[in-house]
C-alpha atoms as a PDB file:
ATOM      1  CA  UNK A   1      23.128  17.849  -8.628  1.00  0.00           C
ATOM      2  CA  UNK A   2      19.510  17.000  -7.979  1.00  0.00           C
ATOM      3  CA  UNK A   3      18.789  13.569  -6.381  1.00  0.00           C
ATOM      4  CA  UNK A   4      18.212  10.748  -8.695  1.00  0.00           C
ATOM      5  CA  UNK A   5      14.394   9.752  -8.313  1.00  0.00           C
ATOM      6  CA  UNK A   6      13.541   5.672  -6.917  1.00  0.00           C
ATOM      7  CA  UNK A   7      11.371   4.578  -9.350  1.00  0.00           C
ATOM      8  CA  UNK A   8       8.106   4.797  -7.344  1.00  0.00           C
ATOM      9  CA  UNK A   9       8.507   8.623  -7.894  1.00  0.00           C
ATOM     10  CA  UNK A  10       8.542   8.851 -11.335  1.00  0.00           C
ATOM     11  CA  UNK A  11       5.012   9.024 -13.154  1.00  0.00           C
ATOM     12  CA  UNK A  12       5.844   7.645 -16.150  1.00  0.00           C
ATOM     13  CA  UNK A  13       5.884   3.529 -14.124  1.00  0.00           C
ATOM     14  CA  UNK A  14       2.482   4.533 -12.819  1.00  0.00           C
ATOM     15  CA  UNK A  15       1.074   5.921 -16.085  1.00  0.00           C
ATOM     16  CA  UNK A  16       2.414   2.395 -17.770  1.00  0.00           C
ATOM     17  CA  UNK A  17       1.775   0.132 -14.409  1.00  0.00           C
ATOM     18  CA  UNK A  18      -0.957   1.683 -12.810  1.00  0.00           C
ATOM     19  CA  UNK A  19      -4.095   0.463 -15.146  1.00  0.00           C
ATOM     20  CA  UNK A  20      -2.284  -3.560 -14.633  1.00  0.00           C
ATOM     21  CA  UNK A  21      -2.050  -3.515 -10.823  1.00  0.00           C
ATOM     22  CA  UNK A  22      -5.130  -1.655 -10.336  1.00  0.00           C
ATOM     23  CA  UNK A  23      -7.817  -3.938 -12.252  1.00  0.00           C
ATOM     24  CA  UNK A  24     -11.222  -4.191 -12.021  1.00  0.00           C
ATOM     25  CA  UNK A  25     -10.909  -7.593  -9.194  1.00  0.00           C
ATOM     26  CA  UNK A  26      -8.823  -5.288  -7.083  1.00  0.00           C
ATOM     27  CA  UNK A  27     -11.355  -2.456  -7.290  1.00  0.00           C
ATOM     28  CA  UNK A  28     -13.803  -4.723  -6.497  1.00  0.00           C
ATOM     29  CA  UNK A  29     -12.492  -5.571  -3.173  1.00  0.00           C
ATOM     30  CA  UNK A  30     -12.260  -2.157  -2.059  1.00  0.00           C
ATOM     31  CA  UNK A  31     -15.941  -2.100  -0.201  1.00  0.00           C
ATOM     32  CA  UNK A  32     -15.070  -5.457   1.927  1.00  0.00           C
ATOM     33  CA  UNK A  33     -11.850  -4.006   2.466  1.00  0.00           C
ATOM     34  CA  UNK A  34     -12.614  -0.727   3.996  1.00  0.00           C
ATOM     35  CA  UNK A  35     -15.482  -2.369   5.751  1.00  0.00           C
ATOM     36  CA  UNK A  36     -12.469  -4.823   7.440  1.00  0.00           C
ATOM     37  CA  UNK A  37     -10.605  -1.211   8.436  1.00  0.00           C
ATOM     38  CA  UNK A  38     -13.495   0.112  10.228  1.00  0.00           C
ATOM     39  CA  UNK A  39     -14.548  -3.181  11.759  1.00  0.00           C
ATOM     40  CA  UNK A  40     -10.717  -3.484  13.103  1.00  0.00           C
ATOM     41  CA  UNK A  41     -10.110   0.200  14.576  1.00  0.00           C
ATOM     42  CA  UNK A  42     -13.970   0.666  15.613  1.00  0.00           C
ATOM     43  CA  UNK A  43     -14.244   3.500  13.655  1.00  0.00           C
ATOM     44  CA  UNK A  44     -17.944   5.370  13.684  1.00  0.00           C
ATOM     45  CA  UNK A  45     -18.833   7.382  11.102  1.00  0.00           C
ATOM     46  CA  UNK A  46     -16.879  10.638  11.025  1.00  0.00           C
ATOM     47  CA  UNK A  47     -13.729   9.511  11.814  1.00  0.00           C
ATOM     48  CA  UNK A  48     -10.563  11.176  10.245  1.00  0.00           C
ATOM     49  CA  UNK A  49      -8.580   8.712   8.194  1.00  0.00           C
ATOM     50  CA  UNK A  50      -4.692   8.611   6.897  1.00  0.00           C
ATOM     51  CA  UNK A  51      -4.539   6.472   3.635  1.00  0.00           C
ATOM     52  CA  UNK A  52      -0.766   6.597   3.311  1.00  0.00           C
ATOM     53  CA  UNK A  53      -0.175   5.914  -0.445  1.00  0.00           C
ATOM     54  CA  UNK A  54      -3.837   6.409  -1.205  1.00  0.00           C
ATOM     55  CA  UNK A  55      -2.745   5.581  -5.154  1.00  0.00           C
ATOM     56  CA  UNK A  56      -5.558   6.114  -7.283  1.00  0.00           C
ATOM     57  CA  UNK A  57      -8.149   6.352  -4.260  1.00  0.00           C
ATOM     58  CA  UNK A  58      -9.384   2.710  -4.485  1.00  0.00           C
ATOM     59  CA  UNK A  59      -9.803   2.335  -0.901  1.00  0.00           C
ATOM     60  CA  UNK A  60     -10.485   6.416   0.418  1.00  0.00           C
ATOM     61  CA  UNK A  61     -13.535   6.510  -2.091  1.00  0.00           C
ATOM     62  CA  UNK A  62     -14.687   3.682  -0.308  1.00  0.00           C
ATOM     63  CA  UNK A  63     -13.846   4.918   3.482  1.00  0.00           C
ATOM     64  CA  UNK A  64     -15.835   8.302   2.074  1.00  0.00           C
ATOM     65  CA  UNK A  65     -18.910   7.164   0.580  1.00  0.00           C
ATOM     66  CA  UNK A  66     -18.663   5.433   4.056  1.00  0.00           C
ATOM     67  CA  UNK A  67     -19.444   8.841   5.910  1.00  0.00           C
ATOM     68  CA  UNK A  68     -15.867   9.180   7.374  1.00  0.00           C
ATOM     69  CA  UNK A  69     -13.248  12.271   7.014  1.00  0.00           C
ATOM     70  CA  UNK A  70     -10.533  10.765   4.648  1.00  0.00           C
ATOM     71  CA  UNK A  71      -6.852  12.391   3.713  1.00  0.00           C
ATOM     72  CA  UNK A  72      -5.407  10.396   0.829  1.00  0.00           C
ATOM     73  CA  UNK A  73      -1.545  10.820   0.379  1.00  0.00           C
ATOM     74  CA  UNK A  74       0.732   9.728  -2.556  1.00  0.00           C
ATOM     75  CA  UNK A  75       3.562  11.008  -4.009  1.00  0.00           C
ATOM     76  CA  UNK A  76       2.354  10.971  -7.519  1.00  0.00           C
ATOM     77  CA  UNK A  77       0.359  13.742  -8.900  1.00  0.00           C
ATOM     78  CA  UNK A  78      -1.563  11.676 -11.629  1.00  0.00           C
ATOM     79  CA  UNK A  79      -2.871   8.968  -9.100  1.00  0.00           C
ATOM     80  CA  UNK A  80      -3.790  11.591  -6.880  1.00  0.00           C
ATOM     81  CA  UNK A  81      -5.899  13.298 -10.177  1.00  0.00           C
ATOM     82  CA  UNK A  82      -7.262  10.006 -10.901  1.00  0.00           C
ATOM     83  CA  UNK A  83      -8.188   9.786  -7.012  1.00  0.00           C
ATOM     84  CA  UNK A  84      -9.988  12.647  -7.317  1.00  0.00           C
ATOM     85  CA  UNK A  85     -12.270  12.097 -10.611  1.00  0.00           C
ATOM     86  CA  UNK A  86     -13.124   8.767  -8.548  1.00  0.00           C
ATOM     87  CA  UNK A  87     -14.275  10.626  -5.630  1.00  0.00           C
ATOM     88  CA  UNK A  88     -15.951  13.075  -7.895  1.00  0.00           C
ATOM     89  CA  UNK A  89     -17.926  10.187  -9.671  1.00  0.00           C
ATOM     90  CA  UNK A  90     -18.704   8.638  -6.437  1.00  0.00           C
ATOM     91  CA  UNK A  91     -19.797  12.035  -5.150  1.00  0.00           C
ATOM     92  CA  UNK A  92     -17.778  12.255  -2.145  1.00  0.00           C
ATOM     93  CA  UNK A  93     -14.906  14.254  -0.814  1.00  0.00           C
ATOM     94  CA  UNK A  94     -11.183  13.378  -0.473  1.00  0.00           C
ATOM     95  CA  UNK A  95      -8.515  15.946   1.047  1.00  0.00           C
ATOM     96  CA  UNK A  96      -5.840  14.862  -1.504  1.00  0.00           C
ATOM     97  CA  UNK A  97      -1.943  15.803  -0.385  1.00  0.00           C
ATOM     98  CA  UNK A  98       0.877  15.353  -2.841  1.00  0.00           C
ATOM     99  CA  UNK A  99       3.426  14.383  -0.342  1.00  0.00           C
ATOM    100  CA  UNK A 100       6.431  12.098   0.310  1.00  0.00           C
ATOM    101  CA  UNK A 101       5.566   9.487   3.107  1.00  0.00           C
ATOM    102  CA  UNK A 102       9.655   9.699   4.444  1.00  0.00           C
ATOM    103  CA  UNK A 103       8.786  13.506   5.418  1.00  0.00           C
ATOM    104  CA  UNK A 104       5.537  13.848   5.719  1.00  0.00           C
ATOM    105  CA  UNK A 105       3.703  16.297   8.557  1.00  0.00           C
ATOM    106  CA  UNK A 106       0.371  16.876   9.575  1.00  0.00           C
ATOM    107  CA  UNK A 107      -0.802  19.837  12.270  1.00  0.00           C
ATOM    108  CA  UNK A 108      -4.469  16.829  11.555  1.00  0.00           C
ATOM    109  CA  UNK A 109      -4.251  14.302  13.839  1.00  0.00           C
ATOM    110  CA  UNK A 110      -6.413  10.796  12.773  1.00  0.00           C
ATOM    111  CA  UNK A 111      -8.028   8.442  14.040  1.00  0.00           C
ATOM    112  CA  UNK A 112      -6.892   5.473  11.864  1.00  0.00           C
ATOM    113  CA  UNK A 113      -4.141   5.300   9.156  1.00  0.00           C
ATOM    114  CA  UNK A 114      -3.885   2.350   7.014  1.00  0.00           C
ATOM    115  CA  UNK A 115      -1.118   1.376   4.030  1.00  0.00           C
ATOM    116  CA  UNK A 116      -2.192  -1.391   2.347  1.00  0.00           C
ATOM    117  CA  UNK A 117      -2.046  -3.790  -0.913  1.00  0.00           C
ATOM    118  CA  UNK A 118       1.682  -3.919  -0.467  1.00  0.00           C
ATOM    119  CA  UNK A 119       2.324  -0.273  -0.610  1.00  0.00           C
ATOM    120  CA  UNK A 120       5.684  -0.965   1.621  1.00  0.00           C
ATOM    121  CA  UNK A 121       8.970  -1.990   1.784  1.00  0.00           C
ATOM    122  CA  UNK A 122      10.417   0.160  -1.630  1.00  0.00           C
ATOM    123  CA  UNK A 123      12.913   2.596  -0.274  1.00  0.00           C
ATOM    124  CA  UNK A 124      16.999   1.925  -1.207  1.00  0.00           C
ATOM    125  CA  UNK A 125      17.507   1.951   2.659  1.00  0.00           C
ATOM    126  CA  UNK A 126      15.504   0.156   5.471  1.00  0.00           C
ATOM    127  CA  UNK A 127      15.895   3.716   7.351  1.00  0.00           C
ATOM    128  CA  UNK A 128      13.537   5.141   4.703  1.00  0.00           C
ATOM    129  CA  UNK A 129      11.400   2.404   5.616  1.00  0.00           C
ATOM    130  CA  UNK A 130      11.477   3.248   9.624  1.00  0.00           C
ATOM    131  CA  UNK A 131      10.666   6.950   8.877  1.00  0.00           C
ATOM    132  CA  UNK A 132       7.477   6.407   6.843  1.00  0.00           C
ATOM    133  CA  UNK A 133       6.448   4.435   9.741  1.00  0.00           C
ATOM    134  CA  UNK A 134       7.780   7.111  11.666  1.00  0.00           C
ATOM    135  CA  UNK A 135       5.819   9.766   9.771  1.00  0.00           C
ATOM    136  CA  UNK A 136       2.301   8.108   9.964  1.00  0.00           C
ATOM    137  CA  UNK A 137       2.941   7.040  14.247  1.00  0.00           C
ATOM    138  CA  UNK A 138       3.238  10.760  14.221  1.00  0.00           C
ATOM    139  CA  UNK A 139       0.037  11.734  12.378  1.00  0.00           C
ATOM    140  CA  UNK A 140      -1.976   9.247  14.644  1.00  0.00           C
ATOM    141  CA  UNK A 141      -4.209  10.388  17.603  1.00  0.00           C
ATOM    142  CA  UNK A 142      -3.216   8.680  21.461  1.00  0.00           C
ATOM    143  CA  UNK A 143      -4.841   5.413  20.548  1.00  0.00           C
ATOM    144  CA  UNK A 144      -4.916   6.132  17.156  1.00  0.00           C
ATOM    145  CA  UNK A 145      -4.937   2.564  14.748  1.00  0.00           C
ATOM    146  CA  UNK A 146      -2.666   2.027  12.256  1.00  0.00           C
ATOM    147  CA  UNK A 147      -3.247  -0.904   9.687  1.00  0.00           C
ATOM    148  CA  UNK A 148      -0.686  -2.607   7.658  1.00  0.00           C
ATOM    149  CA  UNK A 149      -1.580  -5.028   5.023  1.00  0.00           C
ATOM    150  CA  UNK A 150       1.572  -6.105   2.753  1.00  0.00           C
ATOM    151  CA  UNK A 151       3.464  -9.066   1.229  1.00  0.00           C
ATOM    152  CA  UNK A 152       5.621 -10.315   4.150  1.00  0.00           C
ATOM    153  CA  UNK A 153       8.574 -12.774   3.923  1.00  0.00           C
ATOM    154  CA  UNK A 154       6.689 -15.707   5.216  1.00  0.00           C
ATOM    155  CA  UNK A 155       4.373 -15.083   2.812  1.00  0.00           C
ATOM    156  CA  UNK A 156       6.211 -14.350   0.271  1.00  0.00           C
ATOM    157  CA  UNK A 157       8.286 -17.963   0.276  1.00  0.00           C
ATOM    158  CA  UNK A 158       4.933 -19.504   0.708  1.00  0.00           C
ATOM    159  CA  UNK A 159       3.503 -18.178  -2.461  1.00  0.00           C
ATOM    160  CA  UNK A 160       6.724 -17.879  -4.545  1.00  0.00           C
ATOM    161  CA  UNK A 161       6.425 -18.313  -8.041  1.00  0.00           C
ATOM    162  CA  UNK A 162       8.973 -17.825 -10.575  1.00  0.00           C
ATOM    163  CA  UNK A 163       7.118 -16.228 -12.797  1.00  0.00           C
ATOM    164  CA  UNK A 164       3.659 -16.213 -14.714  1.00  0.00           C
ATOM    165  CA  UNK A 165       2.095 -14.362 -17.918  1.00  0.00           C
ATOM    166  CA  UNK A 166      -1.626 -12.917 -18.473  1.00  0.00           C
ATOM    167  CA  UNK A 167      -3.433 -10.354 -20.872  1.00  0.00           C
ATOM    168  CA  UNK A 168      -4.765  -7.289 -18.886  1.00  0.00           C
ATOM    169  CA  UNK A 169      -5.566  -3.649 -20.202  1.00  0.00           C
ATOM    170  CA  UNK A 170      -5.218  -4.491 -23.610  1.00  0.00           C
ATOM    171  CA  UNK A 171      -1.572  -5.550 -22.939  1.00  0.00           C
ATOM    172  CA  UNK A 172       0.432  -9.363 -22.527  1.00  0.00           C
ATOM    173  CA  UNK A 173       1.847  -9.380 -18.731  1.00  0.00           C
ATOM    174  CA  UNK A 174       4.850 -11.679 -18.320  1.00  0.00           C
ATOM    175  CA  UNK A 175       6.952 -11.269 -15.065  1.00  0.00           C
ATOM    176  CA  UNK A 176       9.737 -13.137 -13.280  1.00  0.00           C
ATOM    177  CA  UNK A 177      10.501 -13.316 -10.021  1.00  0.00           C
ATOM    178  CA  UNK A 178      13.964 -14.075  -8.243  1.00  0.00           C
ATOM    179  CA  UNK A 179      14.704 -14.024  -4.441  1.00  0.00           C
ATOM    180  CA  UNK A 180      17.305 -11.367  -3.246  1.00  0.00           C
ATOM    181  CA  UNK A 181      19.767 -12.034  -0.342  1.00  0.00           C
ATOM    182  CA  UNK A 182      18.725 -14.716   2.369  1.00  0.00           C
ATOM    183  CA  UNK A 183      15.134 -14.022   1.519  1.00  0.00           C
ATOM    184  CA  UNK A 184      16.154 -10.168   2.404  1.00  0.00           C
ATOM    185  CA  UNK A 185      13.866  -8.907  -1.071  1.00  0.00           C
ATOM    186  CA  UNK A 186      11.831  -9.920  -4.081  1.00  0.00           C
ATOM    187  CA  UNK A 187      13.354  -8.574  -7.490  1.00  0.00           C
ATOM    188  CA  UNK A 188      10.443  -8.175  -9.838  1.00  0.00           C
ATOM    189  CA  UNK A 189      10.671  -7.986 -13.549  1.00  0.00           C
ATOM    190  CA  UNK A 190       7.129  -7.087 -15.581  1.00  0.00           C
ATOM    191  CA  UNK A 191       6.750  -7.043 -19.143  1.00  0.00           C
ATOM    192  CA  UNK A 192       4.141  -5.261 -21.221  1.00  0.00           C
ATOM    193  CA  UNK A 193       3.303  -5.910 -24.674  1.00  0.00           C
ATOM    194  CA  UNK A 194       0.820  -3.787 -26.324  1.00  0.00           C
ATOM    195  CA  UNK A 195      -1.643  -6.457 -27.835  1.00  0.00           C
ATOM    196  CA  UNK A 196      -2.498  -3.459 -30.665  1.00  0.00           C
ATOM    197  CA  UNK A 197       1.456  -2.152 -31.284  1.00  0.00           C
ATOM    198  CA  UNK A 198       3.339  -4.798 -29.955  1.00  0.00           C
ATOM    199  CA  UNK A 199       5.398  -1.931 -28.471  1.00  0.00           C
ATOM    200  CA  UNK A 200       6.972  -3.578 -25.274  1.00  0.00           C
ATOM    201  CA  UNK A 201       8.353  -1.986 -21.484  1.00  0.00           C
ATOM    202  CA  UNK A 202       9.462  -3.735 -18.973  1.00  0.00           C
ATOM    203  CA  UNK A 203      10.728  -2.455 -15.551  1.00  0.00           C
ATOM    204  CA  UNK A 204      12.246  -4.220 -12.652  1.00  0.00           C
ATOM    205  CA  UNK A 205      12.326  -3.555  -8.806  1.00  0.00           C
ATOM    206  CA  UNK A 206      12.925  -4.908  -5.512  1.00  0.00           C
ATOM    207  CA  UNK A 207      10.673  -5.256  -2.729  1.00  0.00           C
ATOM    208  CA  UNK A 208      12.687  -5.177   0.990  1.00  0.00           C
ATOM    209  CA  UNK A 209      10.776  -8.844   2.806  1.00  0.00           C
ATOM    210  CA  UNK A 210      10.469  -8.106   6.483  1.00  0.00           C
ATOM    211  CA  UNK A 211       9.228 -10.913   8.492  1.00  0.00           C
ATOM    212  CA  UNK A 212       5.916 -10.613  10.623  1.00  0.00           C
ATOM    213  CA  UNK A 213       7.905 -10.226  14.083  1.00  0.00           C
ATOM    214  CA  UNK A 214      10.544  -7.669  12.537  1.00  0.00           C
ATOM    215  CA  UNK A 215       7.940  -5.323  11.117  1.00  0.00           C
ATOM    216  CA  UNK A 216       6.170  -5.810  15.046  1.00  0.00           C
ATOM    217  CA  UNK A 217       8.720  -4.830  16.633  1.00  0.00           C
ATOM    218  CA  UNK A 218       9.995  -2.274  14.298  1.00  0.00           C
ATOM    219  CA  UNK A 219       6.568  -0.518  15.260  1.00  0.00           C
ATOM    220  CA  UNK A 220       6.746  -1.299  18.811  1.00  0.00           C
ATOM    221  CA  UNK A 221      10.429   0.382  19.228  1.00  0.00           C
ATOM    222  CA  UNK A 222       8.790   3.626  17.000  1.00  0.00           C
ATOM    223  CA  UNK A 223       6.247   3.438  20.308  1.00  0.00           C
ATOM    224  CA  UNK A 224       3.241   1.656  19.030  1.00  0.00           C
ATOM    225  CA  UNK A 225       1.865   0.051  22.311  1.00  0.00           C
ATOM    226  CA  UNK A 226       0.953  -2.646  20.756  1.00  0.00           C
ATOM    227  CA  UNK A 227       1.224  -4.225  17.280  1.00  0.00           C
ATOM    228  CA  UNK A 228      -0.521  -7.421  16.336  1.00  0.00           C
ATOM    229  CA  UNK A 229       0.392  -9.711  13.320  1.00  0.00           C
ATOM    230  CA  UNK A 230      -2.763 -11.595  11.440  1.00  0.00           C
ATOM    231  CA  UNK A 231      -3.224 -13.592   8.227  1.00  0.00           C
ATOM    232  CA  UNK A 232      -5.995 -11.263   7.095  1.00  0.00           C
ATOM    233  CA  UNK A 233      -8.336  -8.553   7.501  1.00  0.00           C
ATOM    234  CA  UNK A 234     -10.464 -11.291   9.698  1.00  0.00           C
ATOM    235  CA  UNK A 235      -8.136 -11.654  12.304  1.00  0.00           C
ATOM    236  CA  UNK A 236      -6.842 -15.161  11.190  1.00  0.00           C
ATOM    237  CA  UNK A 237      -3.555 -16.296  12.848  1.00  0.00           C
ATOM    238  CA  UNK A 238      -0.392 -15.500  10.737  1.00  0.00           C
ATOM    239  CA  UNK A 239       0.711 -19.254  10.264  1.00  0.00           C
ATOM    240  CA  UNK A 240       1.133 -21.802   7.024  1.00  0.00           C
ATOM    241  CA  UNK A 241      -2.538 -20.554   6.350  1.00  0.00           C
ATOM    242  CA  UNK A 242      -1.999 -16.773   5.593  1.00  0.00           C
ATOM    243  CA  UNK A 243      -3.572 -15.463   2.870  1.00  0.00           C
ATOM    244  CA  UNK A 244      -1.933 -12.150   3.563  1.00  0.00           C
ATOM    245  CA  UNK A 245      -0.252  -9.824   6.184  1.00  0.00           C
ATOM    246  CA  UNK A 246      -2.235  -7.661   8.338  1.00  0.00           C
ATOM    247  CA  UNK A 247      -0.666  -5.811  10.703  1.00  0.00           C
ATOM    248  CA  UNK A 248      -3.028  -3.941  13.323  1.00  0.00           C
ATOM    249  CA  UNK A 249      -1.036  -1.297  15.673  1.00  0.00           C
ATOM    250  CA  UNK A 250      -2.071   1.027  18.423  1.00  0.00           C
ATOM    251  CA  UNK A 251      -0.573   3.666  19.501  1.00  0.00           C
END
C-alpha cells in the first residue's frame, strides 16, 4: 500500500492556498528580504544558493536577478512551474529540483541555504523535522550559512489570535486558530469562499512550535558551529520585541 501523502504534498492545497498566502504584500518584500540574506552570510555576487522550499520562487527570483547561482527546491511540481515563469519574466535563471527536503542530496555544495516565511515545522514526526535540517547541513559548504526565518513558539503566544477573516484573490478568508499540547503546535483551520460561486474549502493543519533555544540547539547537535537566534532579518534580539524568528547558523 502506497504511503498516505501529509498534506503539504498534495497539489491540490497549493493550487487552492497558494494565490492567499502568496499575495502581492508578501511578494513585495521579497527584494528587502533577499537583500537581508546576503547582508547576513556576506554573500558576493556569484554565490551558490539552497532555497529549501523555494515555493513559487518569491525569494530565488530575487537572489537571481541579484547576480548569484540559485537552486530552488520544493516538493510540488506546480510551484516549481510557477517558479519558473517568474524567473522567466524576470529574465533570470533558476536550477529548479522537484525534491523532498527529508531525503534530499546534492553532489553541489552552497554557499548559503535559507528556509524561510515559515516553511518549517509540518512533518507528523519531529524526526522528519531533524532530517530536513539534516539534509540542507549536508548540502552546505565548511562555513556554509544557513538561514531560518519561521513562526517560533515565543512568537507564536505573543501574537496569538483566535482567529480573523479578510477578502483576498477574489475569495472571503476566515481562519481559527487553537493551541495544541503545552504550546507543542498551532492547529490552523482556513476557509475559502469564492466571492463569485460561493463554493467553499476549508483545510486544517498543525504547525510543530519549537522554541528559539530548541531549534539552536537542535542545529548545533546536527554540527552547526554555531547557531544564533534574532528577532529579524536586522539582527534584533529575540525578546518581547520580536517581530519574527531568524535563525542564522554556520557550519
Amino acid at each position: 500500500m502506497a504511503e498516505k501523502k501529509q498534506w503539504f504534498e498534495k497539489e491540490s492545497f497549493w493550487n487552492n492556498y497558494g494565490p492567499i498566502m502568496f499575495d502581492a504584500a508578501r511578494w513585495a518584500e521579497a527584494p528587502a528580504v533577499a537583500d537581508s540574506v546576503c547582508r547576513i552570510a556576506g554573500l558576493k555576487k556569484g554565490s551558490a544558493i539552497l532555497d529549501a522550499g523555494c515555493g513559487p520562487g518569491r525569494i530565488s527570483v530575487e537572489l537571481a536577478k541579484m547576480g548569484h547561482k540559485v537552486t530552488g527546491v520544493d516538493i510540488i511540481q506546480s510551484e516549481l512551474d510557477a517558479a519558473k515563469e517568474s524567473a522567466e519574466d524576470e529574465e533570470v535563471e533558476l536550477e529548479l529540483i522537484k525534491a523532498d527536503l527529508r531525503t534530499f542530496k546534492s553532489d553541489k555544495k552552497f554557499d548559503c541555504a535559507v528556509n524561510l516565511y515559515t516553511s518549517f515545522g509540518y512533518c507528523a514526526t519531529i524526526e522528519e523535522d531533524v532530517q530536513i535540517l539534516k539534509s540542507i547541513y549536508d548540502s552546505l559548504k565548511d562555513d556554509g550559512y544557513f538561514i531560518l526565518e519561521n513562526i517560533s513558539r515565543e512568537t507564536a503566544i505573543l501574537y496569538f489570535t483566535e482567529g480573523e477573516w479578510f477578502e483576498r484573490a477574489g475569495k472571503t478568508v476566515l481562519t481559527e486558530f487553537k493551541v495544541e499540547g503545552a504550546w507543542e503546535g498551532l492547529r490552523s483551520k482556513w476557509i475559502l469562499i469564492d466571492n463569485k460561486t460561493g463554493e467553499r474549502i476549508e483545510h486544517q493543519f498543525v504547525q510543530r512550535l519549537y522554541s528559539g533555544i530548541e531549534l539552536k540547539r537542535l542545529l548545533t547537535g546536527i554540527g552547526f558551529k554555531s547557531a544564533e537566534v534574532y528577532g529579524d532579518f536586522d539582527f534584533s534580539p529575540y525578546n518581547e520585541k520580536a517581530r519574527t524568528m531568524v535563525i542564522v547558523a554556520r557550519k
